[in-house]
Protein backbone atom coordinates (compact mmCIF):
# COMPACT_ATOMS: atom_id res chain seq x y z
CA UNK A 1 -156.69 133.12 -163.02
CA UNK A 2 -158.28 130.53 -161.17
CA UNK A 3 -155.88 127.82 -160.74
CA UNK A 4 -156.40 124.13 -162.17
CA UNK A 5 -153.82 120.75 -162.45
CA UNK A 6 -154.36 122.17 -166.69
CA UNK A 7 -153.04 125.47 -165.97
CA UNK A 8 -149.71 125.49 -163.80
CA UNK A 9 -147.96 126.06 -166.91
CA UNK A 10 -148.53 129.65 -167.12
CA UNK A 11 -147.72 130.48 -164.12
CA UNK A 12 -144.03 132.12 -163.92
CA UNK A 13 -141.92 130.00 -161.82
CA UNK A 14 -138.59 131.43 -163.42
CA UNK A 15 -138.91 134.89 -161.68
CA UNK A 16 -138.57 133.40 -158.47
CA UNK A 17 -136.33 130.36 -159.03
CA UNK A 18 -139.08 127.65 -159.08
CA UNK A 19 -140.96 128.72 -155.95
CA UNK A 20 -143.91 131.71 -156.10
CA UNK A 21 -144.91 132.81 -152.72
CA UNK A 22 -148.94 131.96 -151.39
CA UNK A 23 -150.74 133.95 -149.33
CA UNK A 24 -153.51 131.87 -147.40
CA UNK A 25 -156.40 134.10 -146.41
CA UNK A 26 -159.91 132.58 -144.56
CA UNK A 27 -162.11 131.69 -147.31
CA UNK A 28 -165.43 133.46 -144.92
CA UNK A 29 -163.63 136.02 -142.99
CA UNK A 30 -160.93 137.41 -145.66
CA UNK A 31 -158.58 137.46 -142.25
CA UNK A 32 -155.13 136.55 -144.32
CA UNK A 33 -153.48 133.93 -141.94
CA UNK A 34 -150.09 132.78 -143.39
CA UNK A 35 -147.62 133.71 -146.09
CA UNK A 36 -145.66 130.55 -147.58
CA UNK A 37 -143.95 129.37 -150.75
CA UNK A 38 -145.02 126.83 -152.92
CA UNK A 39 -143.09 125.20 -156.45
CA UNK A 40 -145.17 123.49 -158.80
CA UNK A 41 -145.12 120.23 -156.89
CA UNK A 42 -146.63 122.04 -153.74
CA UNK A 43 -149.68 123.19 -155.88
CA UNK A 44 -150.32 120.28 -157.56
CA UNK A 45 -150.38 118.33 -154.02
CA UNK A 46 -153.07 121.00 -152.62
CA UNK A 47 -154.93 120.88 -155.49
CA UNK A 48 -155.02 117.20 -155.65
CA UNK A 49 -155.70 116.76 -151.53
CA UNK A 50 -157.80 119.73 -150.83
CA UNK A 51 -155.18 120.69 -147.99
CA UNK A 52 -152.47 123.46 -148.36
CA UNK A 53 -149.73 122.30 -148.97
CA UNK A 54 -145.86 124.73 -149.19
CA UNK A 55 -142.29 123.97 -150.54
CA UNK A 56 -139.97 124.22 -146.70
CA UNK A 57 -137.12 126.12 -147.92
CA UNK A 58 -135.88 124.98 -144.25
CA UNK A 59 -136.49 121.31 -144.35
CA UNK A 60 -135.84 121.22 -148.34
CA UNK A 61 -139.16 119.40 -149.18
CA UNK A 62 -142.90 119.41 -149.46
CA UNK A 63 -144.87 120.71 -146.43
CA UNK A 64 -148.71 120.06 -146.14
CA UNK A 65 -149.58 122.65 -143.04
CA UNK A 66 -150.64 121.46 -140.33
CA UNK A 67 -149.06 117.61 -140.89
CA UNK A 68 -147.59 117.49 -137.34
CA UNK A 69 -150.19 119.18 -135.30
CA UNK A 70 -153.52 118.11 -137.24
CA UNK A 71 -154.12 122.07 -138.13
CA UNK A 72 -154.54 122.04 -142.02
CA UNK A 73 -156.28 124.38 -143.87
CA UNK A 74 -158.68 123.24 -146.24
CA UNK A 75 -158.60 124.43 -149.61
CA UNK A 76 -161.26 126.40 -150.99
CA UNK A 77 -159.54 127.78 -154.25
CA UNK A 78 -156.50 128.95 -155.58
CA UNK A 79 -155.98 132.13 -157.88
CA UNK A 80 -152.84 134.00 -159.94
CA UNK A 81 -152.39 137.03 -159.67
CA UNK A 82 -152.05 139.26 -162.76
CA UNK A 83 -148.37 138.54 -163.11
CA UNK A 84 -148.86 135.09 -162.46
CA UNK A 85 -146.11 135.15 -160.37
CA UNK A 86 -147.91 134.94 -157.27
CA UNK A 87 -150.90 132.93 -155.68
CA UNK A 88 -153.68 133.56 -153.38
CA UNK A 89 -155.10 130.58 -151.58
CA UNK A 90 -158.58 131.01 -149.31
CA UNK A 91 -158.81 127.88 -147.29
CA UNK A 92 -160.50 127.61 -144.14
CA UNK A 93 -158.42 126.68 -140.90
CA UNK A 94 -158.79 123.33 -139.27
CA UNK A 95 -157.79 125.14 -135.89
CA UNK A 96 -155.20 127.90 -135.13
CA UNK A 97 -152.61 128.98 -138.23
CA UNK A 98 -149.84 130.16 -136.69
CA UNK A 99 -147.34 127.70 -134.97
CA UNK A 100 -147.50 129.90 -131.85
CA UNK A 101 -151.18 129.21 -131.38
CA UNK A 102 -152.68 132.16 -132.86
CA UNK A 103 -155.36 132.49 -135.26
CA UNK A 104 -152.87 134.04 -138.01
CA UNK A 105 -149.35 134.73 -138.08
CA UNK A 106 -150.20 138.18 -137.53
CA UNK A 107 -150.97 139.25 -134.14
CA UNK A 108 -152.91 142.42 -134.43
CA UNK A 109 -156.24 141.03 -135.29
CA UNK A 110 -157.66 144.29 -134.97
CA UNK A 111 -155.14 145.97 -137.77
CA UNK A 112 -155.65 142.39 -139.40
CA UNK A 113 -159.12 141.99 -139.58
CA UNK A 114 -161.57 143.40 -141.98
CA UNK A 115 -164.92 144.71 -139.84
CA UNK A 116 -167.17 142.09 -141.35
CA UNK A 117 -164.74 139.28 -140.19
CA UNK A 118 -166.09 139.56 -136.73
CA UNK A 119 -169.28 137.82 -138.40
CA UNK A 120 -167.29 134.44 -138.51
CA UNK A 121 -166.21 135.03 -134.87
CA UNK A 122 -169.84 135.54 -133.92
CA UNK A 123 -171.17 133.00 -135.46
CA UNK A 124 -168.50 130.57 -134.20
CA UNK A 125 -168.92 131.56 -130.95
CA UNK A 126 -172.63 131.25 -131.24
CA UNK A 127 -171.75 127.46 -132.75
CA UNK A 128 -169.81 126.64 -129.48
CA UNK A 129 -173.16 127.25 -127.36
CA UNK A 130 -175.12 124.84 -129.41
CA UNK A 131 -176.23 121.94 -126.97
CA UNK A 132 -174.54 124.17 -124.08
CA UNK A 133 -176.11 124.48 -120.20
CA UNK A 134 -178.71 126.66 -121.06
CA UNK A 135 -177.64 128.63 -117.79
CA UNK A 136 -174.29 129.02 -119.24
CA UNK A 137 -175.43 132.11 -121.40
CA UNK A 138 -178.04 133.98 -123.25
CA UNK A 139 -177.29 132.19 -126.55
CA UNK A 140 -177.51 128.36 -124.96
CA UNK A 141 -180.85 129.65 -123.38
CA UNK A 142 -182.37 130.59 -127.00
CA UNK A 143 -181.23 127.01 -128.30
CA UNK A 144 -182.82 125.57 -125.60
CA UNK A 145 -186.05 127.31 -126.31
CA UNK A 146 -186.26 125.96 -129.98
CA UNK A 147 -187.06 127.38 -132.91
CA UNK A 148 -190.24 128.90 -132.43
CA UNK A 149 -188.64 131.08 -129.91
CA UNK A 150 -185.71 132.18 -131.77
CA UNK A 151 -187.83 133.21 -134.67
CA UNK A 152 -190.07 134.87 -132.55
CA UNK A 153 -187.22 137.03 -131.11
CA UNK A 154 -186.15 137.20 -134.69
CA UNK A 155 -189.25 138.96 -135.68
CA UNK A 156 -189.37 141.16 -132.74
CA UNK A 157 -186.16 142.61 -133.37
CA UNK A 158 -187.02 143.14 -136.94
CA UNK A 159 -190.41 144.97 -135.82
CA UNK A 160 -188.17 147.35 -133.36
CA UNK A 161 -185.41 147.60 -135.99
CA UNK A 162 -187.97 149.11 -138.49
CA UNK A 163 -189.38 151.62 -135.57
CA UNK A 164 -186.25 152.85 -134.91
CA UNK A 165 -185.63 154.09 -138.49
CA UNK A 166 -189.51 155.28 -139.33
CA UNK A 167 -188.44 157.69 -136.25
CA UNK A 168 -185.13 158.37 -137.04
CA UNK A 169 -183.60 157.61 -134.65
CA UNK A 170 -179.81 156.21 -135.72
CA UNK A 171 -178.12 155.09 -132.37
CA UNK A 172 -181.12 152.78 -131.74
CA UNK A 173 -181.25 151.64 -135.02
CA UNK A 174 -177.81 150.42 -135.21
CA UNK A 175 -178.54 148.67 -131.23
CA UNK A 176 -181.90 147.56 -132.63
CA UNK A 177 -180.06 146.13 -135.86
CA UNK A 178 -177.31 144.72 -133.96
CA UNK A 179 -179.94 142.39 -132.24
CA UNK A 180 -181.82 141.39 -135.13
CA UNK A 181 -178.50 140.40 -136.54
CA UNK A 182 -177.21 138.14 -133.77
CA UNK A 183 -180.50 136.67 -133.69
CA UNK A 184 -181.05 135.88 -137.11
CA UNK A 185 -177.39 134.20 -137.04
CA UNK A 186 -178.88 131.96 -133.60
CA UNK A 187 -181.80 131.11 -135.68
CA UNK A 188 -179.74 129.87 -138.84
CA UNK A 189 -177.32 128.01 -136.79
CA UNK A 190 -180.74 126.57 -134.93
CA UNK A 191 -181.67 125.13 -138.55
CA UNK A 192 -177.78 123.62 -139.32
CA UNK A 193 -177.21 126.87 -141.82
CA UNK A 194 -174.75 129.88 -141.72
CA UNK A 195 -174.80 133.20 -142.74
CA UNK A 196 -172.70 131.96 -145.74
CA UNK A 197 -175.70 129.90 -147.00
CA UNK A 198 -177.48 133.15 -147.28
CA UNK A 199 -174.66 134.72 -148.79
CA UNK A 200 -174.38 132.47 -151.66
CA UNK A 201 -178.10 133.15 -152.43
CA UNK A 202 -177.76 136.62 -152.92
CA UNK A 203 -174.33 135.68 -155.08
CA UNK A 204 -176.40 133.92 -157.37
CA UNK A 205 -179.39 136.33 -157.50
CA UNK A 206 -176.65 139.24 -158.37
CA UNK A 207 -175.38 137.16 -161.38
């Protein structure tokens, strides 16, 4: 159940004294970042301000993350679960999650991270190069280039992607499709877009 100010009432705050714990996952990457608790109050504030916001058992009041430090997450919807006794939030992080400085409050990304995560790390590290010394890296160099370049590589890579299965041959096909990928994500991010943009397409073309 997608969650609404209409709807709070059905959710079961009795089976866990008022408070129903929230689990806060990346709204692109699926990594789950934080575990929290949240009475009605607490939803109704992150539904109202678009930022996640937690009942502090601790401090005995409301607690919008990231208040001190300026690292909110930014909510992207809210869902019961089929007991409605429980809540899943995906948000997307305005920095790091956990208070120690880490992306989530679980430290084994690897264990942590679904494999198309690394997507959103890609293409975030591919963001970072944007407007970079183009003799800082590979990426920077492409931007630098334009577009006409990047779609050029874009095609070439697609052209050697294709040869590579027509001859069967699987290890250079997954190289060959490695670099059409990374490329394709330089020339979206060239043209202010994200894989995400794509993704939604195909959403809506499914339906």
């Amino acid at each position: 159940m997608k969650l609404t100010l209409e709807n709070l009432d059905q959710l079961d705050f009795a089976k866990g004294d008022g408070l129903l714990p929230v689990i806060v996952q990346h709204a692109r990457s699926g990594k789950v970042l934080m575990q929290g608790y949240a009475n009605r109050e607490a939803l109704e504030h992150s539904l109202q301000t678009g930022a996640v916001t937690f009942f502090s058992r601790s401090k005995n009041r409301l607690w919008t993350k990231g208040e001190s430090s300026g690292h909110t997450l930014k909510l992207y919807n809210m869902t019961a679960d089929c007991d409605r006794d429980s809540i899943l939030a995906l948000a997307l992080p305005q920095g790091p999650t956990c208070h120690t400085g880490s992306e989530t409050c679980w430290f084994d990304t690897d264990a942590n991270s679904p494999s198309l995560s690394f997507i959103d790390d890609l293409e975030q590290v591919i963001h970072s190069r944007y407007g970079a010394d183009p003799s800082t890296s590979y990426t920077a160099s492409l931007f630098a280039k334009g577009v006409k370049r990047i779609a050029q590589k874009v095609g070439e890579e697609g052209v050697e992607t294709a040869l590579a299965a027509t001859v069967g041959d699987k290890e250079e096909l997954k190289n060959e499709a490695a670099d059409l990928l990374y490329h394709l994500l330089v020339l979206l991010r060239s043209q202010d877009m994200a894989l995400d943009d794509v993704v939604q397409v195909l959403k809506q073309r499914h339906k």
